[in-house]
C-alpha atoms as a PDB file:
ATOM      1  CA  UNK A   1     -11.549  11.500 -34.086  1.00  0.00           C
ATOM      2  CA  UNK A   2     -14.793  10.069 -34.806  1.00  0.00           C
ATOM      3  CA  UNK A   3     -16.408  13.498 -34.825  1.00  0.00           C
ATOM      4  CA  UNK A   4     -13.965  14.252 -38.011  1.00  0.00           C
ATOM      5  CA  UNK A   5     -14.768  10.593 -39.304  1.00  0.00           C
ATOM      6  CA  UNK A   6     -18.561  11.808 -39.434  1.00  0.00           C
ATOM      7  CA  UNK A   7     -17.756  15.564 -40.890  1.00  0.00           C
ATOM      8  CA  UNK A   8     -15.072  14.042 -44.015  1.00  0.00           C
ATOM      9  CA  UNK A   9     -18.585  11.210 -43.951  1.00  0.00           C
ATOM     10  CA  UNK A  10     -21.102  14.038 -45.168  1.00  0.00           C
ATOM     11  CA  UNK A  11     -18.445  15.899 -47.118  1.00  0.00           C
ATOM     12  CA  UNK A  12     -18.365  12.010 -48.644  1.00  0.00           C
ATOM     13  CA  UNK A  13     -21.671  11.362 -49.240  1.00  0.00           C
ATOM     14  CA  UNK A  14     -22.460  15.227 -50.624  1.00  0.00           C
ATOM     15  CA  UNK A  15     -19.957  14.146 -53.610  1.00  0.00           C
ATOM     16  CA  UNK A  16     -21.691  11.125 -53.817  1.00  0.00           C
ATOM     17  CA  UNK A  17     -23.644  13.080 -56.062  1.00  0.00           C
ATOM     18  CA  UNK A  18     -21.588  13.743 -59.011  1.00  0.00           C
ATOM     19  CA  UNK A  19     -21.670  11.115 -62.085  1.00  0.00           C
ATOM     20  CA  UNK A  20     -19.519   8.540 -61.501  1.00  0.00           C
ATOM     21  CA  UNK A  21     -18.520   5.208 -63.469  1.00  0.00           C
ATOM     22  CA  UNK A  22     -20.084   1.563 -62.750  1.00  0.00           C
ATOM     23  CA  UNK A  23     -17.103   0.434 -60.998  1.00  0.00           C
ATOM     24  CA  UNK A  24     -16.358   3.569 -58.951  1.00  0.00           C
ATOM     25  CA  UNK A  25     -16.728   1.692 -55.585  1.00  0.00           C
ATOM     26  CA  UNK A  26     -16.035  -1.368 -56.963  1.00  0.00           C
ATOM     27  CA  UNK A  27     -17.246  -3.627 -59.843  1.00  0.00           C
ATOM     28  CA  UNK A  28     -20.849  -4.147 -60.967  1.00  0.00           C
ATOM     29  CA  UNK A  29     -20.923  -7.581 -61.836  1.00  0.00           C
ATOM     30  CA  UNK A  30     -22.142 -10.435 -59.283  1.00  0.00           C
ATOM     31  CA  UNK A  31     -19.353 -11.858 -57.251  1.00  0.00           C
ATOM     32  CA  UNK A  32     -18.143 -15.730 -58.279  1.00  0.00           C
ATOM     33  CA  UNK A  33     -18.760 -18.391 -56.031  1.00  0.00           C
ATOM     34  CA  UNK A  34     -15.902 -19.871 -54.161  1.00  0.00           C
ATOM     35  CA  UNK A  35     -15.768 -22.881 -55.608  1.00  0.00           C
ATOM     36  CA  UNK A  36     -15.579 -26.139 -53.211  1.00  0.00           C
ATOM     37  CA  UNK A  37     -16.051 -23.636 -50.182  1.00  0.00           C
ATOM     38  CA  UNK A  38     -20.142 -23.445 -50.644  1.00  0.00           C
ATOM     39  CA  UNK A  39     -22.570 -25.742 -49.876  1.00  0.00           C
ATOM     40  CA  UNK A  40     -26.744 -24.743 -49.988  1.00  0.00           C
ATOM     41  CA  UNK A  41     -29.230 -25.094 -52.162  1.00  0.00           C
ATOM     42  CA  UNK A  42     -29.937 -23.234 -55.565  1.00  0.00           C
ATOM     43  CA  UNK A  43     -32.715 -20.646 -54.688  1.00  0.00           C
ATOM     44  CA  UNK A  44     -35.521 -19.942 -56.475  1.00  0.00           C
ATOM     45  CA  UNK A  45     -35.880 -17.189 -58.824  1.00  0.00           C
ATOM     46  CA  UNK A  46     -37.128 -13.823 -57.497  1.00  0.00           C
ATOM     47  CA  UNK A  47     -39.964 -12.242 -58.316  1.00  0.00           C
ATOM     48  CA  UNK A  48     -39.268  -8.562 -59.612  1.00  0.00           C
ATOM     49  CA  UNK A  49     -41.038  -5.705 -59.169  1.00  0.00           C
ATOM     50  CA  UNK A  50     -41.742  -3.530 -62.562  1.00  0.00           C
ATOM     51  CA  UNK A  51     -38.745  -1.676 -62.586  1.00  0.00           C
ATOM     52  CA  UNK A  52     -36.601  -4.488 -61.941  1.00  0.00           C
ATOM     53  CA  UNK A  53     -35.641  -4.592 -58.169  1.00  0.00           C
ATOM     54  CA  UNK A  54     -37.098  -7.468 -56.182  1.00  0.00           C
ATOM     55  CA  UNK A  55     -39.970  -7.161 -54.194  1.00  0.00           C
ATOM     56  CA  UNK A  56     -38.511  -6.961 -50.605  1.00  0.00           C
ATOM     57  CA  UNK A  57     -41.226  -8.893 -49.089  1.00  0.00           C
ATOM     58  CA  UNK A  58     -40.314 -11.815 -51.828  1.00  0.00           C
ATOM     59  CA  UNK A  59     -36.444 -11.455 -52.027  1.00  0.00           C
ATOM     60  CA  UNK A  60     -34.033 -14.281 -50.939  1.00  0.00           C
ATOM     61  CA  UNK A  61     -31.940 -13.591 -47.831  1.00  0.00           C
ATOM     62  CA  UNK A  62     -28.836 -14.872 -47.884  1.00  0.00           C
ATOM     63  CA  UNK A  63     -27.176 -17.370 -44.573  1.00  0.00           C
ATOM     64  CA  UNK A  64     -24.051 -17.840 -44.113  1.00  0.00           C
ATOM     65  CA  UNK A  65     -23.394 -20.265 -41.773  1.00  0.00           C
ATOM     66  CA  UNK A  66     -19.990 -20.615 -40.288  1.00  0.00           C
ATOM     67  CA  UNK A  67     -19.118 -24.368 -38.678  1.00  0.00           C
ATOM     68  CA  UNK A  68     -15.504 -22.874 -36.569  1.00  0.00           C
ATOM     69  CA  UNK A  69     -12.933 -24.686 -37.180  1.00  0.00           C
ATOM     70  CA  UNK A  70     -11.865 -27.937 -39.018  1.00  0.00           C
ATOM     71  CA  UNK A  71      -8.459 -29.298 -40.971  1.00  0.00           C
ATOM     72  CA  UNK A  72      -5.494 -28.941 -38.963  1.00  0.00           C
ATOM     73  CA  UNK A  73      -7.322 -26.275 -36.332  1.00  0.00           C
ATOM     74  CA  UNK A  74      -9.052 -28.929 -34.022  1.00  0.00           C
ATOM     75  CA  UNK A  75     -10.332 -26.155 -32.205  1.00  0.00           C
ATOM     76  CA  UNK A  76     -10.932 -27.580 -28.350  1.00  0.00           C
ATOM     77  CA  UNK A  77     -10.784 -31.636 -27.495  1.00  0.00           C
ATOM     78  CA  UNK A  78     -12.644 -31.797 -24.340  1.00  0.00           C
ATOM     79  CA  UNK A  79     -14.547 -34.618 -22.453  1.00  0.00           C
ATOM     80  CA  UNK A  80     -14.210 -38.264 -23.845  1.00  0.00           C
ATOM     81  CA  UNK A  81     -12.454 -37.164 -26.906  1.00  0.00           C
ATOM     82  CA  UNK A  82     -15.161 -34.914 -28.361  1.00  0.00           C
ATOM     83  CA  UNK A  83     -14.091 -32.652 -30.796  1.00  0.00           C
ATOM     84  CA  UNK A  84     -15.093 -29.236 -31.568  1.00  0.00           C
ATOM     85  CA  UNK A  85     -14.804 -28.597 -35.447  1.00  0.00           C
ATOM     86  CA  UNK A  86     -16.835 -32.177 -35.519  1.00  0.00           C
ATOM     87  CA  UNK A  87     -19.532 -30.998 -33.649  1.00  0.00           C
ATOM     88  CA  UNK A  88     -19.802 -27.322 -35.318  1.00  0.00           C
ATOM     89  CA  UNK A  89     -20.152 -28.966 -38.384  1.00  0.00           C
ATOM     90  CA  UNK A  90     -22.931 -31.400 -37.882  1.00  0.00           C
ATOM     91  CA  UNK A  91     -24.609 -28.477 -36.063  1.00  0.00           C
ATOM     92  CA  UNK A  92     -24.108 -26.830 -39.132  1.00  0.00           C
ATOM     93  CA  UNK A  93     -25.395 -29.469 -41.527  1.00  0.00           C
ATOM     94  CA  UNK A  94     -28.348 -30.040 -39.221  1.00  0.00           C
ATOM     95  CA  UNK A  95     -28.880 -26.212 -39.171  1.00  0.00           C
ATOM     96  CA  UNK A  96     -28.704 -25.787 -43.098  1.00  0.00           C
ATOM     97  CA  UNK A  97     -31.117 -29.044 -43.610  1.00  0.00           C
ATOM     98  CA  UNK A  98     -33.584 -26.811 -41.202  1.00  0.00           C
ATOM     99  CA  UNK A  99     -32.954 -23.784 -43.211  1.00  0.00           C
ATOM    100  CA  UNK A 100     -33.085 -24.946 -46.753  1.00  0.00           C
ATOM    101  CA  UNK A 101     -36.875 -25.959 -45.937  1.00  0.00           C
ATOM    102  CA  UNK A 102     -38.143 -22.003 -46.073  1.00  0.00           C
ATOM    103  CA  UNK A 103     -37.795 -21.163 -49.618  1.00  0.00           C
ATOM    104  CA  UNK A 104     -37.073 -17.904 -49.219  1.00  0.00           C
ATOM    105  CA  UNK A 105     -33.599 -18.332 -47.832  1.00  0.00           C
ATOM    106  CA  UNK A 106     -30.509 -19.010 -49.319  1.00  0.00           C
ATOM    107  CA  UNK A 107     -28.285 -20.579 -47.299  1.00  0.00           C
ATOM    108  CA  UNK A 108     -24.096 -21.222 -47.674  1.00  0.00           C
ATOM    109  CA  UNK A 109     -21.396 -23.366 -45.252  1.00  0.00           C
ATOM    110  CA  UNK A 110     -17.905 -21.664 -45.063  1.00  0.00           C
ATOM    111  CA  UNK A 111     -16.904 -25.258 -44.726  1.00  0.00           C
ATOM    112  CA  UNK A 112     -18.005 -28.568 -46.169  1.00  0.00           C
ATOM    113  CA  UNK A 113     -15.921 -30.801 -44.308  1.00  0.00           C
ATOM    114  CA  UNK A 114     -13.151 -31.491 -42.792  1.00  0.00           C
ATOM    115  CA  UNK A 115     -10.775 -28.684 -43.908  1.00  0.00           C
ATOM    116  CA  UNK A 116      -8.741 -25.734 -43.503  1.00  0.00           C
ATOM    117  CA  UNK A 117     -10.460 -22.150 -43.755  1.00  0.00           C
ATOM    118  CA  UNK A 118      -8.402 -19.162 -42.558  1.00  0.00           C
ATOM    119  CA  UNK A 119     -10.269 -16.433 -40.319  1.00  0.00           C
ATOM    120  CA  UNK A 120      -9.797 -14.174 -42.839  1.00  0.00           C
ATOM    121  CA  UNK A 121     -11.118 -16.645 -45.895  1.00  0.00           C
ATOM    122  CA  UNK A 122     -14.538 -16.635 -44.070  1.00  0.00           C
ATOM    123  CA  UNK A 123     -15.384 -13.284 -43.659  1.00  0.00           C
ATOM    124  CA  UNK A 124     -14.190 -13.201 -47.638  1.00  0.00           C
ATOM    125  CA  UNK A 125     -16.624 -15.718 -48.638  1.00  0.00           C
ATOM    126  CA  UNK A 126     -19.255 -13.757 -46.452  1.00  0.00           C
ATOM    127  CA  UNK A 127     -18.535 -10.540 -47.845  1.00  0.00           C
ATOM    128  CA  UNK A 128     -18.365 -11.334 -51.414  1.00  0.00           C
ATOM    129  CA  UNK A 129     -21.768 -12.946 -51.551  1.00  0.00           C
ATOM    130  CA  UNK A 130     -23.198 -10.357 -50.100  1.00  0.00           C
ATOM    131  CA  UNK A 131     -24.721 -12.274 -47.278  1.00  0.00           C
ATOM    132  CA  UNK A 132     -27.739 -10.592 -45.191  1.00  0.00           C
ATOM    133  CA  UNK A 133     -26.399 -12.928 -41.785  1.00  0.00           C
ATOM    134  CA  UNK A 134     -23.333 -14.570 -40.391  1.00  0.00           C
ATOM    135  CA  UNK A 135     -23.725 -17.146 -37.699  1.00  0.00           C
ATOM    136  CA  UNK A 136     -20.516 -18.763 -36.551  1.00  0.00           C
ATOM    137  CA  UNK A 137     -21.196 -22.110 -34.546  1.00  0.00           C
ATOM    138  CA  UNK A 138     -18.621 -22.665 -32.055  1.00  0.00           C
ATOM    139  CA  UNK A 139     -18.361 -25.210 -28.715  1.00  0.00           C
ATOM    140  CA  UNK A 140     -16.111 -23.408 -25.567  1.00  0.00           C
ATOM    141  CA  UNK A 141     -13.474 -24.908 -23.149  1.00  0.00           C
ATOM    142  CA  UNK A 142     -12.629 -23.554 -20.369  1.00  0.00           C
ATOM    143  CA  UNK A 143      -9.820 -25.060 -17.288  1.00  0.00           C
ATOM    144  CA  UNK A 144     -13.100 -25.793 -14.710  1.00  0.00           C
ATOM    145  CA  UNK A 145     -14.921 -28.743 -15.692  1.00  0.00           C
ATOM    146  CA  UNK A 146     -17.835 -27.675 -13.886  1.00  0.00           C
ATOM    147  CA  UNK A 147     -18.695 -24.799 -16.007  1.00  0.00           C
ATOM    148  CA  UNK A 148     -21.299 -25.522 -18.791  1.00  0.00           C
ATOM    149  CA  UNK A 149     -24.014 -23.881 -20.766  1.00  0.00           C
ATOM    150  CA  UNK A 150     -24.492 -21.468 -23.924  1.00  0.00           C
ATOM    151  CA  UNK A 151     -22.837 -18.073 -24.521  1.00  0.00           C
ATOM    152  CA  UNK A 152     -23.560 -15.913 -27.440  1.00  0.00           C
ATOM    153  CA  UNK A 153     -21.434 -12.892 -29.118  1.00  0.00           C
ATOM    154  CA  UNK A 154     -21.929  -9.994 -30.785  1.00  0.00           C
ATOM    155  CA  UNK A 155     -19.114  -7.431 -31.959  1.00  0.00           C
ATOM    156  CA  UNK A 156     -17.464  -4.915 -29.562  1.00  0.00           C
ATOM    157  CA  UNK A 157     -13.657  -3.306 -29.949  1.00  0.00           C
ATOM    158  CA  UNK A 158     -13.537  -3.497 -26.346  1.00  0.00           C
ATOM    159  CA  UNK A 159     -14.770  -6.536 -24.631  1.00  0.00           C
ATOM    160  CA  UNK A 160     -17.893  -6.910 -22.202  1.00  0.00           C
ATOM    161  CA  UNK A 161     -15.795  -8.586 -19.544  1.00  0.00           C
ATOM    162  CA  UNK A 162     -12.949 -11.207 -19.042  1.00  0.00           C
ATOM    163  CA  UNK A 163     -14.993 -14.070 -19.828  1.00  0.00           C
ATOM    164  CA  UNK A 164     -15.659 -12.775 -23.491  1.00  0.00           C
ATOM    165  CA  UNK A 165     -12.115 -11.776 -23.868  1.00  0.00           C
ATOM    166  CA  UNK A 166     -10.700 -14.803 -22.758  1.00  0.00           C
ATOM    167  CA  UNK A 167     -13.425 -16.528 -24.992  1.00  0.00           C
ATOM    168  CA  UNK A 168     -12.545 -14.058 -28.230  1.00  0.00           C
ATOM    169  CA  UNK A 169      -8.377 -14.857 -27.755  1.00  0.00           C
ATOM    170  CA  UNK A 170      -9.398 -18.069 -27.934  1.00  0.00           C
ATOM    171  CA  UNK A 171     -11.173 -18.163 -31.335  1.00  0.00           C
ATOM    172  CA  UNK A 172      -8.873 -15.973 -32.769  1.00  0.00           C
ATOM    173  CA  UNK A 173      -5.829 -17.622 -32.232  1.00  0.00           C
ATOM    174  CA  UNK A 174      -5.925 -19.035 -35.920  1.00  0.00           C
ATOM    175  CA  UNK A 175      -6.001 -16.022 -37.499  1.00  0.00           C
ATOM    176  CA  UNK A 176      -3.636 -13.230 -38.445  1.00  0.00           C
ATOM    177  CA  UNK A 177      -5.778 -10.502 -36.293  1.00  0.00           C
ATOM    178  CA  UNK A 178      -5.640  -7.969 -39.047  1.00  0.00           C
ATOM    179  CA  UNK A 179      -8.014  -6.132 -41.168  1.00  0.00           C
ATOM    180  CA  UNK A 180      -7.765  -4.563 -44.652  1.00  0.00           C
ATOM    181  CA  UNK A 181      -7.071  -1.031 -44.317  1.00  0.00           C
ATOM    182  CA  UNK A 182      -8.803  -0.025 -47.458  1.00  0.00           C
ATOM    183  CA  UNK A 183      -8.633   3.209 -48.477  1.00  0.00           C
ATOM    184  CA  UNK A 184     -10.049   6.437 -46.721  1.00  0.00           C
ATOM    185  CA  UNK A 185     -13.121   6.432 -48.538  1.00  0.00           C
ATOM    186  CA  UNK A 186     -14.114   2.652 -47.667  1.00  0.00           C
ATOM    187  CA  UNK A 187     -12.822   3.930 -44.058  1.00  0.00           C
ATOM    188  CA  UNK A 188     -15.533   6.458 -43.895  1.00  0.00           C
ATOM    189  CA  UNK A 189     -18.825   4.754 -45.158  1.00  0.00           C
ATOM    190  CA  UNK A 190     -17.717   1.634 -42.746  1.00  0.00           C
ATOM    191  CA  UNK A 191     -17.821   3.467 -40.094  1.00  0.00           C
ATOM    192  CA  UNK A 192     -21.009   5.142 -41.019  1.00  0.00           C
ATOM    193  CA  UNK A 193     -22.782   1.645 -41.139  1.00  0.00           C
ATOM    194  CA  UNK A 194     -20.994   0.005 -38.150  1.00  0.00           C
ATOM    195  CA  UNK A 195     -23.706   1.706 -35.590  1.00  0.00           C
ATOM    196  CA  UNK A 196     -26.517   0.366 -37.628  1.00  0.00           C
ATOM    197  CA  UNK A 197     -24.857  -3.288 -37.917  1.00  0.00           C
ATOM    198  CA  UNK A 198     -24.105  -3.321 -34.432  1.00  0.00           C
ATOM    199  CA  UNK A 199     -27.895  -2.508 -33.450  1.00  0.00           C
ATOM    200  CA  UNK A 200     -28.723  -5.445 -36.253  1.00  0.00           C
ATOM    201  CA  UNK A 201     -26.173  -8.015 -34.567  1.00  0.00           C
ATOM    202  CA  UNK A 202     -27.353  -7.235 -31.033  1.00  0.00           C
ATOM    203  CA  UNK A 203     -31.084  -7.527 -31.837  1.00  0.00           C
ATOM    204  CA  UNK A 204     -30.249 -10.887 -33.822  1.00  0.00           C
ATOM    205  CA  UNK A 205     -27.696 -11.899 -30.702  1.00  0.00           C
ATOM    206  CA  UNK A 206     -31.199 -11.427 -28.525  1.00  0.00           C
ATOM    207  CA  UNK A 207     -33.154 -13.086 -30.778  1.00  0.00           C
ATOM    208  CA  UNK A 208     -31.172 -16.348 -31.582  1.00  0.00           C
ATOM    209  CA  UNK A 209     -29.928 -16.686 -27.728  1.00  0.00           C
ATOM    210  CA  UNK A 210     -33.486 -16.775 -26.082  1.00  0.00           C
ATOM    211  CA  UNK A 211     -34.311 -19.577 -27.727  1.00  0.00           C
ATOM    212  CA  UNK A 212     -30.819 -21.140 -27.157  1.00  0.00           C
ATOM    213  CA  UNK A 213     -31.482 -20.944 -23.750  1.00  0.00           C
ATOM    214  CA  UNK A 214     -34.425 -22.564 -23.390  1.00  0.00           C
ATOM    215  CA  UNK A 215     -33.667 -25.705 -26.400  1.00  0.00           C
ATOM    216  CA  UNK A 216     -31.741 -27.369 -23.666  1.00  0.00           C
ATOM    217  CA  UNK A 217     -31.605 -27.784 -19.875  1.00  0.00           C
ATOM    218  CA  UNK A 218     -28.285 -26.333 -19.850  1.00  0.00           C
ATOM    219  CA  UNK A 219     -26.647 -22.742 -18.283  1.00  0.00           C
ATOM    220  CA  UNK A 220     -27.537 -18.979 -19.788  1.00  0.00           C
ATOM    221  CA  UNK A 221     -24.402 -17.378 -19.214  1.00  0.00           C
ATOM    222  CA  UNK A 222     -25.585 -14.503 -21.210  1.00  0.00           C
ATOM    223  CA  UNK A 223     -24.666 -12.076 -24.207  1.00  0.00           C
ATOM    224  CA  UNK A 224     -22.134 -10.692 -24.776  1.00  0.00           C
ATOM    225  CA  UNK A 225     -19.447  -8.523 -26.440  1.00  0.00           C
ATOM    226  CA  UNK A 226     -15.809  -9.126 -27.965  1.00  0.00           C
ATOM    227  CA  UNK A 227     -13.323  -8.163 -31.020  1.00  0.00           C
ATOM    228  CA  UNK A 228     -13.812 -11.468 -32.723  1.00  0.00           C
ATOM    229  CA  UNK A 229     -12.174 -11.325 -36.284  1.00  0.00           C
ATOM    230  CA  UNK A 230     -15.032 -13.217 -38.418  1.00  0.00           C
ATOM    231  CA  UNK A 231     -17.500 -10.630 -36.213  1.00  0.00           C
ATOM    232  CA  UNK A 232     -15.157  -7.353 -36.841  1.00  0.00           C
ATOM    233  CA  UNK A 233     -14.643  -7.437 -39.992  1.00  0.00           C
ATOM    234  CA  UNK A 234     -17.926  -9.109 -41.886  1.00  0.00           C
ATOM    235  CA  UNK A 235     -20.221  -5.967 -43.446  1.00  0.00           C
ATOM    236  CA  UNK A 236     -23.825  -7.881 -42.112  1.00  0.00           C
ATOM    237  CA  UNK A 237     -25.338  -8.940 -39.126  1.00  0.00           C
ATOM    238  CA  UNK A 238     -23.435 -11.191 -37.651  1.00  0.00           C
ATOM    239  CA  UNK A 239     -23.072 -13.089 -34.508  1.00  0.00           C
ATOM    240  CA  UNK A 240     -21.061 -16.014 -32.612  1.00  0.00           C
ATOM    241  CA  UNK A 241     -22.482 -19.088 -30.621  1.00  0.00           C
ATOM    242  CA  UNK A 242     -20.805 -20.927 -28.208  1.00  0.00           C
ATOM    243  CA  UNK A 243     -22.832 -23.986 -27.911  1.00  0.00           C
ATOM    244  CA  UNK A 244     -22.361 -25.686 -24.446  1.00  0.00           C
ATOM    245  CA  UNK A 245     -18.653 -26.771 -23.227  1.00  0.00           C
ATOM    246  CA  UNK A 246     -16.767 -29.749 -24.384  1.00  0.00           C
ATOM    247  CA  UNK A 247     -15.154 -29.602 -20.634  1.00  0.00           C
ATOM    248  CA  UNK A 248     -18.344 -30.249 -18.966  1.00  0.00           C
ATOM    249  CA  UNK A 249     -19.656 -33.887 -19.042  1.00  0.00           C
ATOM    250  CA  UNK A 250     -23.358 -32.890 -18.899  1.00  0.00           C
ATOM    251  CA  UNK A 251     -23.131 -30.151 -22.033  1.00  0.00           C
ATOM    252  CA  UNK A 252     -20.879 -33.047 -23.964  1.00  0.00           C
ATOM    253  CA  UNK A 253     -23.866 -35.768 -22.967  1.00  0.00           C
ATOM    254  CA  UNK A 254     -26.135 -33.240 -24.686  1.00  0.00           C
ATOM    255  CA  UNK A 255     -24.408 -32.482 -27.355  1.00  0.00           C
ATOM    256  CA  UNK A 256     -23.623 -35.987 -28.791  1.00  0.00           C
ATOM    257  CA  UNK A 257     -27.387 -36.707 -28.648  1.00  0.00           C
ATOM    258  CA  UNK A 258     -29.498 -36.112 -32.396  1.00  0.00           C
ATOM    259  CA  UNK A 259     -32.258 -34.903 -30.788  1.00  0.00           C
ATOM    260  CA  UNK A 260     -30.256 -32.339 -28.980  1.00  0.00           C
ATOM    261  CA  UNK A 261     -29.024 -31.249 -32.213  1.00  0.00           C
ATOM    262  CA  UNK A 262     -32.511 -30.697 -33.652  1.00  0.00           C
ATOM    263  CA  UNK A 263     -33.292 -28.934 -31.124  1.00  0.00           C
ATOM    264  CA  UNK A 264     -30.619 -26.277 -31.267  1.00  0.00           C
ATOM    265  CA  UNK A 265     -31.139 -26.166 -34.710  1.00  0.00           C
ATOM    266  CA  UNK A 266     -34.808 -25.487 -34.669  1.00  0.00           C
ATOM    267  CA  UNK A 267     -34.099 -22.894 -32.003  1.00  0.00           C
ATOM    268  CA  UNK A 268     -31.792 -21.365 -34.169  1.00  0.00           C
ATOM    269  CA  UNK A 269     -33.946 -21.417 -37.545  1.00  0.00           C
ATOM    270  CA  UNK A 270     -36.848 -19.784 -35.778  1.00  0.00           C
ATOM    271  CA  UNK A 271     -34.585 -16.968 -34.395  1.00  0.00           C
ATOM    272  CA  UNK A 272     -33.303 -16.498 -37.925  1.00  0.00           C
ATOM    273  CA  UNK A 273     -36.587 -16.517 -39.539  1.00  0.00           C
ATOM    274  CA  UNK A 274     -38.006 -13.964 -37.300  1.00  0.00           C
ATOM    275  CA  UNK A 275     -34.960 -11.540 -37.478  1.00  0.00           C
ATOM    276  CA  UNK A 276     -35.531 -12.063 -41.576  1.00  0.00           C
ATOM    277  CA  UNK A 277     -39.090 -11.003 -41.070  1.00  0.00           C
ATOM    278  CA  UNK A 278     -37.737  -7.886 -39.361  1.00  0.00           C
ATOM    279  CA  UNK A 279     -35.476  -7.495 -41.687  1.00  0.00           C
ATOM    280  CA  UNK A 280     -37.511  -7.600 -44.972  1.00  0.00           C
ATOM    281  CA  UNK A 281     -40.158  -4.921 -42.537  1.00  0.00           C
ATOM    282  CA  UNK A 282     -37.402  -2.738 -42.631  1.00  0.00           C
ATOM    283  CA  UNK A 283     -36.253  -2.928 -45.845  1.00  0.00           C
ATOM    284  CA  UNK A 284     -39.939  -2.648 -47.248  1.00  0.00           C
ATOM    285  CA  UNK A 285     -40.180   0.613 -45.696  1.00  0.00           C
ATOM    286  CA  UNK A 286     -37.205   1.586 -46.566  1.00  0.00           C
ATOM    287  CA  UNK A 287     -37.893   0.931 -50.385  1.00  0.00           C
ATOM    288  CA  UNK A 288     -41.631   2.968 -49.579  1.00  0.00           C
ATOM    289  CA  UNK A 289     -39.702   6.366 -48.861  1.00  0.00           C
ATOM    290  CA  UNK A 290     -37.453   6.074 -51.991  1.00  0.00           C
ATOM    291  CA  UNK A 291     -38.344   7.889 -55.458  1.00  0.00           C
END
């Protein structure tokens, strides 16, 4: 199957080549805003290059950060009462204060409150912005109270294990589970970019949960893999945090305290800033080999 997915793929991308309207694949024009849905600051204006592309190692990156969550979806109510979709979004709001200081980055909330956002309505917003990054902030739950510490996802059809499975049913619960099928052409170049977003969400999954694990005395339970539907079906790098669990008293003690929440937000900043580094590397050469 996937060996005919790569042969109709080149047949694809040879008629590429022929003339084609502006809105062949889709329309030309920047995508609106979803109003009351955003929340970041205005970014500067780019500096442009002489033919009119921006300079990679000057463009703004787009963050979207994703606080799970929220409305009528409580997600898990663990020790003493404390909440998850509170606590993913003041992560989130200490995260985007963090981010909005490096100019260079443009940074947007799926949610700015307490409110309802479908599964499906977040990888939307995500995907018509054109983000560069998706980071969904979650906190787990789990039957043993004496399980704690910080878990971090990254896309995979087929989960790592049972602990990522049980973790991804979990999350997903809210959502419908399904993708748009598109048509057979949008079939073909996704799959032609999914190995190269993968590689991107693993190295930002390493990048982001090193740090994690050392912000806090707290348990690495690792990296891993799962069918998550705001990780399946967004078209950037994009990962999931689990941030401590609400059913352990010591990870709740941490996470009601400011200064933990600095913490995990500085941790997370720096991870994101260095993957952006890599990314604009990349792209710079990229933009070096083309006519």
């Amino acid at each position: 199957m996937r060996l005919t997915i790569k042969f109709l793929a080149l047949l694809v991308l040879a008629l590429a080549f022929c003339p084609v309207g502006p809105n062949a694949f889709g329309s030309s024009s920047p995508p609106e805003t979803a109003q009351g849905n955003w929340q970041g600051e205005e970014s500067p204006e780019k500096d442009y290059k002489t033919d009119g592309r921006p300079a990679q190692s000057e463009r703004i990156i787009t963050v979207v950060l994703d606080p799970g969550h929220g409305g009528s979806q409580k997600g898990a109510v663990g020790v003493e009462g404390f909440v998850e979709k509170d606590f993913t979004l003041k992560m989130a709001q200490a995260l985007l204060a963090r981010l909005s200081q490096n100019s260079r980055l443009k940074v947007l909330l799926t949610r700015q409150g307490d409110e309802d956002v479908s599964l499906e309505k977040r990888v939307e917003m995500a995907n018509s912005q054109n983000a560069d990054l998706f980071v969904s902030i979650h906190a787990n739950s789990i039957s043993r109270p004496n399980i704690g510490g910080v878990e971090t996802f990254f896309h995979a059809l087929d989960a790592s294990g049972e602990e990522a499975r049980r973790v991804a049913g979990y999350e997903n619960s809210s959502g419908s589970g399904t993708a748009d099928s598109g048509d057979l052409l949008q079939f073909i170049l996704a799959d032609i970019q999914q190995t190269e977003r993968l590689n991107s969400s693993a190295q930002l999954a390493s990048l982001l949960h090193r740090r994690l694990v050392k912000a806090l005395p707290w348990e690495d339970r690792g990296i891993m893999q799962a069918d998550f539907i705001v990780l399946r079906n967004t078209r950037m790098p994009s990962v999931l945090l689990e941030l401590g669990f609400v059913t352990n008293r010591r990870d709740v003690k941490l996470l009601r305290q400011d200064e933990s929440l600095e913490k995990l937000a500085l941790a997370i900043a720096e991870g994101l800033e260095e993957f952006c580094q890599l990314l604009r590397r990349k792209q710079g050469l990229a933009e070096k080999g083309q006519p």
